[in-house]
Protein backbone atom coordinates (compact mmCIF):
# COMPACT_ATOMS: atom_id res chain seq x y z
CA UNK A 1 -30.20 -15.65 6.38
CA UNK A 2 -31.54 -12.10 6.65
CA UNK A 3 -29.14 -9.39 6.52
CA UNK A 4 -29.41 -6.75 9.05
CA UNK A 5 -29.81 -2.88 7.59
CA UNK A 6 -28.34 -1.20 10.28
CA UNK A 7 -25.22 -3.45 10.44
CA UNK A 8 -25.04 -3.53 6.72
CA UNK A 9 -25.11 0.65 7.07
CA UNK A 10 -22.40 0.51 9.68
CA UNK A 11 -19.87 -1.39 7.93
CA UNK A 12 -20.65 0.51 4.71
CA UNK A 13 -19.80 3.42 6.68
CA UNK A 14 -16.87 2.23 8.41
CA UNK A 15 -15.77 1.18 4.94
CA UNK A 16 -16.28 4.31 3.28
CA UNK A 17 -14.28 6.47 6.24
CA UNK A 18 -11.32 4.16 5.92
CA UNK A 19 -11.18 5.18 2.00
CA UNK A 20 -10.76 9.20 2.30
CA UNK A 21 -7.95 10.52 2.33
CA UNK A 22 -5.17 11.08 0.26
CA UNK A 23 -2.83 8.67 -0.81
CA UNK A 24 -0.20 10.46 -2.27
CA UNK A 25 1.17 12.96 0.45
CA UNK A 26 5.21 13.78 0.11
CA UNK A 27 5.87 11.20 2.47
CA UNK A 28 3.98 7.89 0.41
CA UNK A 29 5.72 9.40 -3.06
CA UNK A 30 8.95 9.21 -1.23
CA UNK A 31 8.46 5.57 0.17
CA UNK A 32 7.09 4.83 -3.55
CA UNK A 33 10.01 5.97 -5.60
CA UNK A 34 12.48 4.10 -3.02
CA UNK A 35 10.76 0.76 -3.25
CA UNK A 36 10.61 1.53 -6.95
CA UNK A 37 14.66 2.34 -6.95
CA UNK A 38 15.33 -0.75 -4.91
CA UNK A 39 13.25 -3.18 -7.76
CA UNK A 40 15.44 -1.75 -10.63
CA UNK A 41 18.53 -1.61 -8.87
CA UNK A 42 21.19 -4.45 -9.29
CA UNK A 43 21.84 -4.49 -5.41
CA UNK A 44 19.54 -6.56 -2.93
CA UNK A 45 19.46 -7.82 0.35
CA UNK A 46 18.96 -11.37 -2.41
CA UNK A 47 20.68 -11.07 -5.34
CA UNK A 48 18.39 -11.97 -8.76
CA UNK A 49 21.22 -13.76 -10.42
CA UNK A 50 22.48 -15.23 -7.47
CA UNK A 51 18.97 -16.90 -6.41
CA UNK A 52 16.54 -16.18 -9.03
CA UNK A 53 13.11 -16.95 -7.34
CA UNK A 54 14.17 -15.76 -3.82
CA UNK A 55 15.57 -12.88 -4.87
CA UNK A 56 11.99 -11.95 -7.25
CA UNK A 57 10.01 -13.18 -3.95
CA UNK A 58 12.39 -10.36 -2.04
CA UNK A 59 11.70 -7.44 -4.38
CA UNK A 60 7.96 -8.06 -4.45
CA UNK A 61 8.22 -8.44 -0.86
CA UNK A 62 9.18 -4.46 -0.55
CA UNK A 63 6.85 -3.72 -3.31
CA UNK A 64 3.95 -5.65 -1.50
CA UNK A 65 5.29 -3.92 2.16
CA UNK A 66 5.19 -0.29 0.96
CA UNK A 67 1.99 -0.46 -1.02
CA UNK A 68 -0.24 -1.77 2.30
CA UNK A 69 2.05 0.61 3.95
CA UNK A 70 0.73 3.33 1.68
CA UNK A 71 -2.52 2.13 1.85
CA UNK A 72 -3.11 2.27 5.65
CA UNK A 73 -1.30 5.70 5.99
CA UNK A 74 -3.30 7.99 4.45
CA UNK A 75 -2.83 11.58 4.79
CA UNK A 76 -5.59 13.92 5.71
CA UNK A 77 -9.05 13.89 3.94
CA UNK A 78 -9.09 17.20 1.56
CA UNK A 79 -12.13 19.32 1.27
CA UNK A 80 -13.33 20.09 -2.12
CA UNK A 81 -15.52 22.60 -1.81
């Protein structure tokens, strides 16, 4: 199978665009340190003592939810020139 260098180029590009950006604006560090507050803190929407694995499974839920979330919303690229 032969690999084509302009698609290979595109996707590298589309790829690379999709990565700039930065990923800590006020808004992600907020989102961060709340999903971080809701792992450590004794109230859940599942209790940990009440239903151990559920309530784990919850909790790494949020964690999983706001890291994509951070992921995908990217603030602006910055210049650094």
């Amino acid at each position: 199978m032969q690999l084509d260098k302009k698609k290979l180029d595109t996707a590298k590009t589309l790829f690379d665009s999709s990565r700039k950006g930065d990923v800590w604006t006020p808004r992600n560090v907020i989102l961060a340190a709340i999903a971080l507050l809701y792992f450590v803190s004794p109230v859940d929407l599942v209790p940990d003592w009440a239903f151990p694995l559920v309530g784990w499974l919850d909790d790494a839920g949020i964690i999983a939810a706001v890291v994509c979330w951070i992921l995908t919303h990217r603030g602006k690229p910055q210049n650094k020139t």
